[in-house]
N, C-alpha and C. Protein backbone atom coordinates (compact mmCIF):
# COMPACT_ATOMS: atom_id res chain seq x y z
N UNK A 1 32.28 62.08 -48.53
CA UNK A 1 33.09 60.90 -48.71
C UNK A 1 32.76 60.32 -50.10
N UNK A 2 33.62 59.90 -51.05
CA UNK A 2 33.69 59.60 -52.39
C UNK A 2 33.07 58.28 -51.76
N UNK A 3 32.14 57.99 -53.26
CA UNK A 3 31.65 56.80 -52.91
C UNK A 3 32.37 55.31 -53.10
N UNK A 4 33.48 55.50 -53.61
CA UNK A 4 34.10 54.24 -53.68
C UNK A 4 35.05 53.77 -52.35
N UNK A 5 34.97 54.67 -51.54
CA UNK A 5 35.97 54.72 -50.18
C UNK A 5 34.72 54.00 -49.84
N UNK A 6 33.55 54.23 -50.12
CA UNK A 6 32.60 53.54 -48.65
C UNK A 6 32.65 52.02 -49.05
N UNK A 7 32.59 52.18 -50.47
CA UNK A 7 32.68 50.49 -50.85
C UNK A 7 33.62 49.87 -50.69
N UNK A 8 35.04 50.62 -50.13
CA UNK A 8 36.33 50.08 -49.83
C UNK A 8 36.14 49.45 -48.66
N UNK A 9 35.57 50.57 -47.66
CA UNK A 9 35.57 50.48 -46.29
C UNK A 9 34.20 49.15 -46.15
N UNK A 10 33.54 48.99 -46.63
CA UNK A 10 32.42 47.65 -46.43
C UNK A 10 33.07 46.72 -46.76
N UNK A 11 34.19 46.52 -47.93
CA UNK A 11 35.19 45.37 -48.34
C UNK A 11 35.69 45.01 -47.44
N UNK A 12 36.64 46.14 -46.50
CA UNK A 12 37.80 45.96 -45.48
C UNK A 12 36.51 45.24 -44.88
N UNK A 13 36.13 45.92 -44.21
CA UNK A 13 34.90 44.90 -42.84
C UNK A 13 34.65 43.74 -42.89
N UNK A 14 34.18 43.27 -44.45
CA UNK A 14 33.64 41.78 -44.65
C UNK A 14 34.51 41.03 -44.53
N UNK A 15 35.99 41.69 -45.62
CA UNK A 15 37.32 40.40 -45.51
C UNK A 15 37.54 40.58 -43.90
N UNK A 16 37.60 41.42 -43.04
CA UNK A 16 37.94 41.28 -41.89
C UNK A 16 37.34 40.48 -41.02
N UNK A 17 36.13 40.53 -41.56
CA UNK A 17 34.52 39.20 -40.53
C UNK A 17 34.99 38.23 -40.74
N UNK A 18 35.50 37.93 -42.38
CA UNK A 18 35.75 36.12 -42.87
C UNK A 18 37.06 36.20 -42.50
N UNK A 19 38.07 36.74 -42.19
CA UNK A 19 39.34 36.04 -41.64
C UNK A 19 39.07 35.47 -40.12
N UNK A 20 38.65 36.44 -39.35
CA UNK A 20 37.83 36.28 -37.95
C UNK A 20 37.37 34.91 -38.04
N UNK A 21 36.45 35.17 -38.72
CA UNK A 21 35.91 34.03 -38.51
C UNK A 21 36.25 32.59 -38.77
N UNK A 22 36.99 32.75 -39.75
CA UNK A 22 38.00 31.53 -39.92
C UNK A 22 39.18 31.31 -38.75
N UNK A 23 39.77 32.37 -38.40
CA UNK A 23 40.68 32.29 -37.27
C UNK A 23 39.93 31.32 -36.61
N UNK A 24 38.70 31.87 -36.00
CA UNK A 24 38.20 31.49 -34.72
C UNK A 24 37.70 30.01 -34.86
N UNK A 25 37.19 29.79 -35.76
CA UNK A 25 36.33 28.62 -36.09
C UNK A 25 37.68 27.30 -36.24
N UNK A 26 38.81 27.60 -37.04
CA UNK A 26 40.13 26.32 -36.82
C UNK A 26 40.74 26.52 -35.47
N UNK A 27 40.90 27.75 -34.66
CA UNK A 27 41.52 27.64 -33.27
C UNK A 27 41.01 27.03 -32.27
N UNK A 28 39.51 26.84 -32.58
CA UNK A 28 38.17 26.08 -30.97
C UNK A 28 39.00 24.72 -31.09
N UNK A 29 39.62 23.42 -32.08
CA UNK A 29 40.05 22.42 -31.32
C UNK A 29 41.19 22.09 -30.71
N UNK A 30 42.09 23.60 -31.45
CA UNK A 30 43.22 23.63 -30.55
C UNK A 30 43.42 24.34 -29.78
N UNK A 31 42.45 24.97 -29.30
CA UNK A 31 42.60 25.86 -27.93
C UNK A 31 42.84 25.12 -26.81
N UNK A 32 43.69 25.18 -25.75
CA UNK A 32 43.78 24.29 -24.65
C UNK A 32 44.17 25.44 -23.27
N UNK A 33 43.05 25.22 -22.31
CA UNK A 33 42.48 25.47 -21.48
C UNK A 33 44.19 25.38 -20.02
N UNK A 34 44.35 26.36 -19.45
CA UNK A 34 45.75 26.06 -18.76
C UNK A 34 44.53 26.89 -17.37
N UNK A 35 44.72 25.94 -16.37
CA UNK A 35 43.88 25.75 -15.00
C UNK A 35 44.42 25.78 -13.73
N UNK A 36 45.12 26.17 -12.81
CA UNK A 36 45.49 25.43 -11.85
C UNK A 36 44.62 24.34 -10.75
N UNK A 37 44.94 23.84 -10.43
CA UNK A 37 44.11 22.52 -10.06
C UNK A 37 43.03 22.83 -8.99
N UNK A 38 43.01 23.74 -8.38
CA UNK A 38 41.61 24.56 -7.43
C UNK A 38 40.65 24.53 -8.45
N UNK A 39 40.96 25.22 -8.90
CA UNK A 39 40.07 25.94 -10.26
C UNK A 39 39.06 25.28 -10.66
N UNK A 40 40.25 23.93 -11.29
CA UNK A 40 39.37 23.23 -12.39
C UNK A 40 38.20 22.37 -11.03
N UNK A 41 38.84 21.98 -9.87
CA UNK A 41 38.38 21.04 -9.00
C UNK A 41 36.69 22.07 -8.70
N UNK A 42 37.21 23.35 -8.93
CA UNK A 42 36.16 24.00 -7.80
C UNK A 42 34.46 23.55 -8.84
N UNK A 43 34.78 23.82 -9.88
CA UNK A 43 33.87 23.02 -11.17
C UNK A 43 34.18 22.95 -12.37
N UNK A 44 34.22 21.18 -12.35
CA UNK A 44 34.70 20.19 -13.35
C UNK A 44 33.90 20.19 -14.40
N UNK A 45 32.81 19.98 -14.37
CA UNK A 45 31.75 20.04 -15.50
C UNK A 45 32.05 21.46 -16.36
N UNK A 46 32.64 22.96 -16.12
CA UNK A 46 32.81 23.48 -17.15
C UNK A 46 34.03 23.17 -17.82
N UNK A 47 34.64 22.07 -17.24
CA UNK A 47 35.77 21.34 -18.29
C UNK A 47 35.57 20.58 -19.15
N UNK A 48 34.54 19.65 -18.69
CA UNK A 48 34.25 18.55 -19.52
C UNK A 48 34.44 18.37 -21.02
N UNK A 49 35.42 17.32 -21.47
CA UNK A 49 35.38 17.23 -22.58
C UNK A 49 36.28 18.49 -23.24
N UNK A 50 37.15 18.91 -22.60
CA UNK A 50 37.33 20.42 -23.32
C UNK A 50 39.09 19.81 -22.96
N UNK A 51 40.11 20.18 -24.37
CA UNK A 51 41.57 20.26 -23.93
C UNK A 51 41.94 21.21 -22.38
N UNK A 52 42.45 20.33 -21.58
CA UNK A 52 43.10 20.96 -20.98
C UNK A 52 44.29 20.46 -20.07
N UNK A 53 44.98 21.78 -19.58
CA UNK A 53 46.64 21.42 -18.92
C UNK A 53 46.04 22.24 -17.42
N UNK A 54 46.86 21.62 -16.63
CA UNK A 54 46.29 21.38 -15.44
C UNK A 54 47.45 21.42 -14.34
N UNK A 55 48.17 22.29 -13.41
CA UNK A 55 49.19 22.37 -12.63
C UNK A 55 48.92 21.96 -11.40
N UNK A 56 49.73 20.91 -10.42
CA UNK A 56 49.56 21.26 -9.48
C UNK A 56 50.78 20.16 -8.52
N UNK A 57 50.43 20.03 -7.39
CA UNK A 57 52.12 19.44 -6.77
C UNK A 57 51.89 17.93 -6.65
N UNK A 58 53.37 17.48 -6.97
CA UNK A 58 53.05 15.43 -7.11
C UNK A 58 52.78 15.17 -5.32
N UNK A 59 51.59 14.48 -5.60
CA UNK A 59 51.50 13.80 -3.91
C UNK A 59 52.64 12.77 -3.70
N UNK A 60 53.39 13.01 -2.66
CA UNK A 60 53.98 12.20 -2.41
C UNK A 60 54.15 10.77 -2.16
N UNK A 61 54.66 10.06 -2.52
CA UNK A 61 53.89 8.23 -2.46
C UNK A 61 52.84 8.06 -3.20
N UNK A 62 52.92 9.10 -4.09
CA UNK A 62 51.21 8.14 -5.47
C UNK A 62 51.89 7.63 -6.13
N UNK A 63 52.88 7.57 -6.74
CA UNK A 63 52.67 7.37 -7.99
C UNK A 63 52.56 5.77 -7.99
N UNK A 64 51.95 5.29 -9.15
CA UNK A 64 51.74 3.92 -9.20
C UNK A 64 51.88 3.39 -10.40
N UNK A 65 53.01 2.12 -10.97
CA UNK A 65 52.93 1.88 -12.25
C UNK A 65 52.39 0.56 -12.48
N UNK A 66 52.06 0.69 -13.36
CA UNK A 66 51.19 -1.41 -14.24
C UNK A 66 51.72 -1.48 -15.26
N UNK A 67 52.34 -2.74 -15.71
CA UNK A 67 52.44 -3.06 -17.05
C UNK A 67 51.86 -3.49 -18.18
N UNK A 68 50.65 -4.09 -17.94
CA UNK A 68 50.20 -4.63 -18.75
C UNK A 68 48.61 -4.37 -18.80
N UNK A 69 48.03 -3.61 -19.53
CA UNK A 69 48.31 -2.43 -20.51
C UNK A 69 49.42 -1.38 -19.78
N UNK A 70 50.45 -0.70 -20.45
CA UNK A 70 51.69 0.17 -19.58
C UNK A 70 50.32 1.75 -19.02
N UNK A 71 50.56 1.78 -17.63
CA UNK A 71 49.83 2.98 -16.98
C UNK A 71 50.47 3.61 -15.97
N UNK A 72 50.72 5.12 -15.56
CA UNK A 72 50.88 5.59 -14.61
C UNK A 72 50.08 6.40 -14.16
N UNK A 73 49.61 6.10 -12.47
CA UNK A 73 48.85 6.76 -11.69
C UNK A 73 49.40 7.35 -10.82
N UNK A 74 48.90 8.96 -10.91
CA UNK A 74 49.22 9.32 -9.42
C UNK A 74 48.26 10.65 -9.33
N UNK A 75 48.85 11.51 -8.08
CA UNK A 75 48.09 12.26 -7.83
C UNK A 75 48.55 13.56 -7.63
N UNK A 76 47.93 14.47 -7.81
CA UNK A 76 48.05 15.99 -7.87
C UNK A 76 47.56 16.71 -6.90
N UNK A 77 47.84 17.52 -6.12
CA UNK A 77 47.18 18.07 -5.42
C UNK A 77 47.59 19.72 -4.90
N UNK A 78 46.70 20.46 -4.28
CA UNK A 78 46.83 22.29 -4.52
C UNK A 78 46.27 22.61 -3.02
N UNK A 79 46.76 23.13 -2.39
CA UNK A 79 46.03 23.34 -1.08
C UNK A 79 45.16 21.84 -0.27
N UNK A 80 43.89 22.03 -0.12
CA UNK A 80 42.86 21.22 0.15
C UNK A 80 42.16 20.31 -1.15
N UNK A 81 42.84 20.43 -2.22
CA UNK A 81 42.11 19.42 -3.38
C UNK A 81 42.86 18.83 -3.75
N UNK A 82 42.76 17.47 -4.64
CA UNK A 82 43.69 17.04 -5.47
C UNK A 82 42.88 16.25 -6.72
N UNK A 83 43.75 15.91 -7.36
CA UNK A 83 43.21 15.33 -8.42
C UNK A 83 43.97 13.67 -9.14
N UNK A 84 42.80 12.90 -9.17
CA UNK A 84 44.04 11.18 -9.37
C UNK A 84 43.98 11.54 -11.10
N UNK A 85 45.16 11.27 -11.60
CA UNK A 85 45.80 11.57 -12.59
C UNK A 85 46.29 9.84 -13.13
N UNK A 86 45.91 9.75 -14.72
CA UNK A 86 46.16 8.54 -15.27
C UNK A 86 46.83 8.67 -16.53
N UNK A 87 47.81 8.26 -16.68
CA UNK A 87 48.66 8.48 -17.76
C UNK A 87 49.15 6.86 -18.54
N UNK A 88 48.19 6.72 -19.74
CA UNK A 88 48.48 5.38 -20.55
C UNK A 88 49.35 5.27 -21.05
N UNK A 89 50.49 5.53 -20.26
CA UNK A 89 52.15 5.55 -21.23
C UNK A 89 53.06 4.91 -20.65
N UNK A 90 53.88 4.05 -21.38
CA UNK A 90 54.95 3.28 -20.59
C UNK A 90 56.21 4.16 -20.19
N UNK A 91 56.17 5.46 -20.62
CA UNK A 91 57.40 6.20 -20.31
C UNK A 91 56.85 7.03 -19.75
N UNK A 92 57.87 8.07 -18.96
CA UNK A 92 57.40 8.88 -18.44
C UNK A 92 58.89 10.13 -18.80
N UNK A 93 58.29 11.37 -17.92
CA UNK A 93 59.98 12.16 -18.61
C UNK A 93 60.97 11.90 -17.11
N UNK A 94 62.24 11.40 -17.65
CA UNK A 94 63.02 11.42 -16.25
C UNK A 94 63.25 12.14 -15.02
N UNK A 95 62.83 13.55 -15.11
CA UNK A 95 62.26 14.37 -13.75
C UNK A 95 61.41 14.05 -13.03
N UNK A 96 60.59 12.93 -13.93
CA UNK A 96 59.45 12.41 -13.50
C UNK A 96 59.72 11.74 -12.16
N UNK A 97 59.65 12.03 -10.91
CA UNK A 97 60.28 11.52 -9.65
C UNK A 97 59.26 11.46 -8.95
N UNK A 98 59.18 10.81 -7.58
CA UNK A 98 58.34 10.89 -6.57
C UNK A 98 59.22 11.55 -5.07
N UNK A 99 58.70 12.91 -5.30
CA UNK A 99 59.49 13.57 -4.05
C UNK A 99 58.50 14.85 -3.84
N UNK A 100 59.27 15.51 -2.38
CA UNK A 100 58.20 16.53 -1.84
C UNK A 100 58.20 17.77 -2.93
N UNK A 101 57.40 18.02 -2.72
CA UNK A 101 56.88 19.62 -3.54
C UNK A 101 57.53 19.90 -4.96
N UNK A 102 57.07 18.76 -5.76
CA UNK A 102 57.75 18.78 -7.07
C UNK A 102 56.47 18.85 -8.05
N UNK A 103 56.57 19.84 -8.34
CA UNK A 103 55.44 20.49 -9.43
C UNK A 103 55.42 19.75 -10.75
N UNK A 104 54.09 19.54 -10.79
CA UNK A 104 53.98 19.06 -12.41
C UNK A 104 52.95 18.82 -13.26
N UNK A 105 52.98 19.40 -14.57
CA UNK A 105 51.61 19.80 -15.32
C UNK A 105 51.29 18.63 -16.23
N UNK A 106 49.89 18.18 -16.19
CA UNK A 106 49.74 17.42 -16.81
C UNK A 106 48.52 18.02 -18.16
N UNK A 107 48.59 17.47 -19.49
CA UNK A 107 47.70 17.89 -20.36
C UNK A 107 46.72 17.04 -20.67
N UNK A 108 45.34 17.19 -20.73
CA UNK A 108 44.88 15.95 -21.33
C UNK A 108 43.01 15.93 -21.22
N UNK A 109 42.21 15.52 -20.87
CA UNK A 109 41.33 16.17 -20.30
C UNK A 109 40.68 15.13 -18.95
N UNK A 110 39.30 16.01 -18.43
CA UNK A 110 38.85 14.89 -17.26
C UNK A 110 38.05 13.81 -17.92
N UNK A 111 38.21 12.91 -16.84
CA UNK A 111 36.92 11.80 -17.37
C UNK A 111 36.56 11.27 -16.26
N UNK A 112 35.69 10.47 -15.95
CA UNK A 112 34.82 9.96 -15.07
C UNK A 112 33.96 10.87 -14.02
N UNK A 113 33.29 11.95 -14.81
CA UNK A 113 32.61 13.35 -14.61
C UNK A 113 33.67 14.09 -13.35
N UNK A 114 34.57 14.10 -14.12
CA UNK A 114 35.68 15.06 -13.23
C UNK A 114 36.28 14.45 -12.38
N UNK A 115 36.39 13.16 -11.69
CA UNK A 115 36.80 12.33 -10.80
C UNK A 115 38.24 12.21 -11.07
N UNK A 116 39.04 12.16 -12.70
CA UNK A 116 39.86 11.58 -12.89
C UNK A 116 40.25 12.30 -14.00
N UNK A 117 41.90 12.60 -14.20
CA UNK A 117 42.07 13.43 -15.34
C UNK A 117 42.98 12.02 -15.69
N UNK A 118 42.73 12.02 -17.87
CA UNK A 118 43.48 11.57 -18.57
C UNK A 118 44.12 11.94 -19.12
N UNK A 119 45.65 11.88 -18.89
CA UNK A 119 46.60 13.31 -19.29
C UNK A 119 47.41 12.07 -20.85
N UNK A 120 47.52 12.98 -21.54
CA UNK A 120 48.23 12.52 -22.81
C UNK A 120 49.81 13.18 -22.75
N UNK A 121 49.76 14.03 -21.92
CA UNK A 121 51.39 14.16 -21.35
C UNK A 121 51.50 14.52 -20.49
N UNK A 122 52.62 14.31 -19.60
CA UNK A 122 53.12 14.82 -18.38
C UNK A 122 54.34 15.58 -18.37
N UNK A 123 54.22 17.07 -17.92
CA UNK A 123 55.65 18.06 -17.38
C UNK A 123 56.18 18.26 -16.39
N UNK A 124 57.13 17.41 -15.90
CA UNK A 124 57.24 17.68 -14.54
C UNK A 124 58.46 19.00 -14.48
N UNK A 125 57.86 20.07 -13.89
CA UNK A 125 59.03 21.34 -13.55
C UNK A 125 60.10 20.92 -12.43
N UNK A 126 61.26 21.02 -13.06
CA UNK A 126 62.60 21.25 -12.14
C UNK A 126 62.66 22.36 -11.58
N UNK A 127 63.18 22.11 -10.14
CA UNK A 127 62.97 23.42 -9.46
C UNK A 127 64.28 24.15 -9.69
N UNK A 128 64.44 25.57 -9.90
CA UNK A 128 65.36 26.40 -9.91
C UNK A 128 66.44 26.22 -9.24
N UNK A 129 67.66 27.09 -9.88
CA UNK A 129 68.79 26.36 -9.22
C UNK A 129 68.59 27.04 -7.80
N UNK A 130 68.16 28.29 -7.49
CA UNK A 130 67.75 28.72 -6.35
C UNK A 130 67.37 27.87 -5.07
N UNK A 131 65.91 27.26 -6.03
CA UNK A 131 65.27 26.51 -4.59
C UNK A 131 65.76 25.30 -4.47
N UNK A 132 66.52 24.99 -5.16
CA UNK A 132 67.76 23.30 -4.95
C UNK A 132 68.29 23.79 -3.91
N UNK A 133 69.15 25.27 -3.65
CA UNK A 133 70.06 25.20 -3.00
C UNK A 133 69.43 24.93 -1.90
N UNK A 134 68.60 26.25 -1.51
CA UNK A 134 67.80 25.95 -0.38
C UNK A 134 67.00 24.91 0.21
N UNK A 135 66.94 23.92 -0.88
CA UNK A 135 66.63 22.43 -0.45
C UNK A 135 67.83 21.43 0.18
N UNK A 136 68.86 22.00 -0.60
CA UNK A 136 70.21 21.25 -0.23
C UNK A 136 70.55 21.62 1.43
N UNK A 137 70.86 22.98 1.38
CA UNK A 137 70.71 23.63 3.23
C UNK A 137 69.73 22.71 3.48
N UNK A 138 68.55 21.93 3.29
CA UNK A 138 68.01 21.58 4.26
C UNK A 138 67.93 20.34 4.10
N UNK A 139 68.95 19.59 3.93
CA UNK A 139 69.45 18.49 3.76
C UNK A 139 68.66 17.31 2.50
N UNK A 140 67.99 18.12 1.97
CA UNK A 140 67.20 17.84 0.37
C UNK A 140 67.85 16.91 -0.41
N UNK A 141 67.73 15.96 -1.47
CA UNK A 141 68.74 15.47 -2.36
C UNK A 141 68.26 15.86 -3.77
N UNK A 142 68.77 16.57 -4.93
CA UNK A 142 68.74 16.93 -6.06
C UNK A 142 67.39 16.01 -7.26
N UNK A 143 66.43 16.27 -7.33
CA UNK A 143 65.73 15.15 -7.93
C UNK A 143 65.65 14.48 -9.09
N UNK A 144 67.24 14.80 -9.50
CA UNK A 144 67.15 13.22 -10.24
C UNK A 144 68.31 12.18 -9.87
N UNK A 145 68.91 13.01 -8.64
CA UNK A 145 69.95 11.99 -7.96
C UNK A 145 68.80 10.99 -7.28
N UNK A 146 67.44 10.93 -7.14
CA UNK A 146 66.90 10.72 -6.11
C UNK A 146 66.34 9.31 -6.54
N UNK A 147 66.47 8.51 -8.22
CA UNK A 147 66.89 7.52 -8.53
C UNK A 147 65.40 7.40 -9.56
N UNK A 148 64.82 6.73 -9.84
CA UNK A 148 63.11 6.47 -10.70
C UNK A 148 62.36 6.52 -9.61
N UNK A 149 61.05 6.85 -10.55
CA UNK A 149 59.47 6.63 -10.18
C UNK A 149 59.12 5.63 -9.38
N UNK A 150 58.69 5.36 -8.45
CA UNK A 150 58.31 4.21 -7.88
C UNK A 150 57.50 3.81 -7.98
N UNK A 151 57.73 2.76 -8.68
CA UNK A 151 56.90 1.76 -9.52
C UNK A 151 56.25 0.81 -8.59
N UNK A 152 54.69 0.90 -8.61
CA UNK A 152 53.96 -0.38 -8.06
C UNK A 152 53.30 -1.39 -8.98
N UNK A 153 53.20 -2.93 -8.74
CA UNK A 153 53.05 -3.64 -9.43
C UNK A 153 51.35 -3.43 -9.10
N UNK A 154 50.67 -3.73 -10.18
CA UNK A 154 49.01 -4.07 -9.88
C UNK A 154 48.35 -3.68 -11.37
């Protein structure tokens, strides 16, 4: 092997270490962590402090709004766990509903050593036109015919 190929090939390697490593080193604060809500519940502490988005189904009858500072509370929940969810925003997205089995991801991270996630946004998923219908057969109403969030004063 000519000796300037080897000095090529040690070049390629190094620029390849320092792009790496630059990749990696600007992507750690925007990496964000996607969990479903067992998961994160089963242990919180390897969340801590770390971006993350978080799926799981709106409990029915949580949600709770305040005005003053503007907050919405509610709750998430996956099988046997759930999670109380706090969102410091006076808006919310208009899917944003309180009805059965309406999925929705929140981003943001935990706080109060996992007790409580602070989501900086909320996604609530519309269900397919599929499972509408089959909600409709079962005498279901469309969820955003189903009117706003229900807002509690406190």
């Amino acid at each position: 092997m000519p000796p300037w190929l080897k000095i090529a090939a040690v070049l390629g390697l190094l620029v390849g270490a320092v792009v790496f490593a630059l990749l990696n080193s600007s992507a750690g604060d925007a990496f964000v962590y996607s969990k479903p809500l067992t998961a994160v519940m089963q242990d919180p502490d390897q969340f801590m402090g770390r971006p993350l988005k978080v799926e799981g189904e709106l409990r029915q009858g949580s949600i709770q709004f305040r005005e003053d500072p503007c907050e919405w509370r509610f709750v998430l929940e996956e099988g046997d766990q759930e999670m109380p969810v706090r969102f410091p925003r006076c808006v919310v997205p208009d899917t944003f509903r309180d009805g059965f089995g309406i999925s929705v991801t929140v981003q943001g991270e935990l706080e109060d050593g996992g007790a409580t996630f602070l989501a900086d946004e909320v996604i609530p998923r519309c269900p397919s036109k599929y499972e509408m219908e089959e909600r409709l057969q079962n005498g279901e109403t469309m969820p955003h015919e189903q009117g706003g969030p229900v807002a509690v004063g406190g």
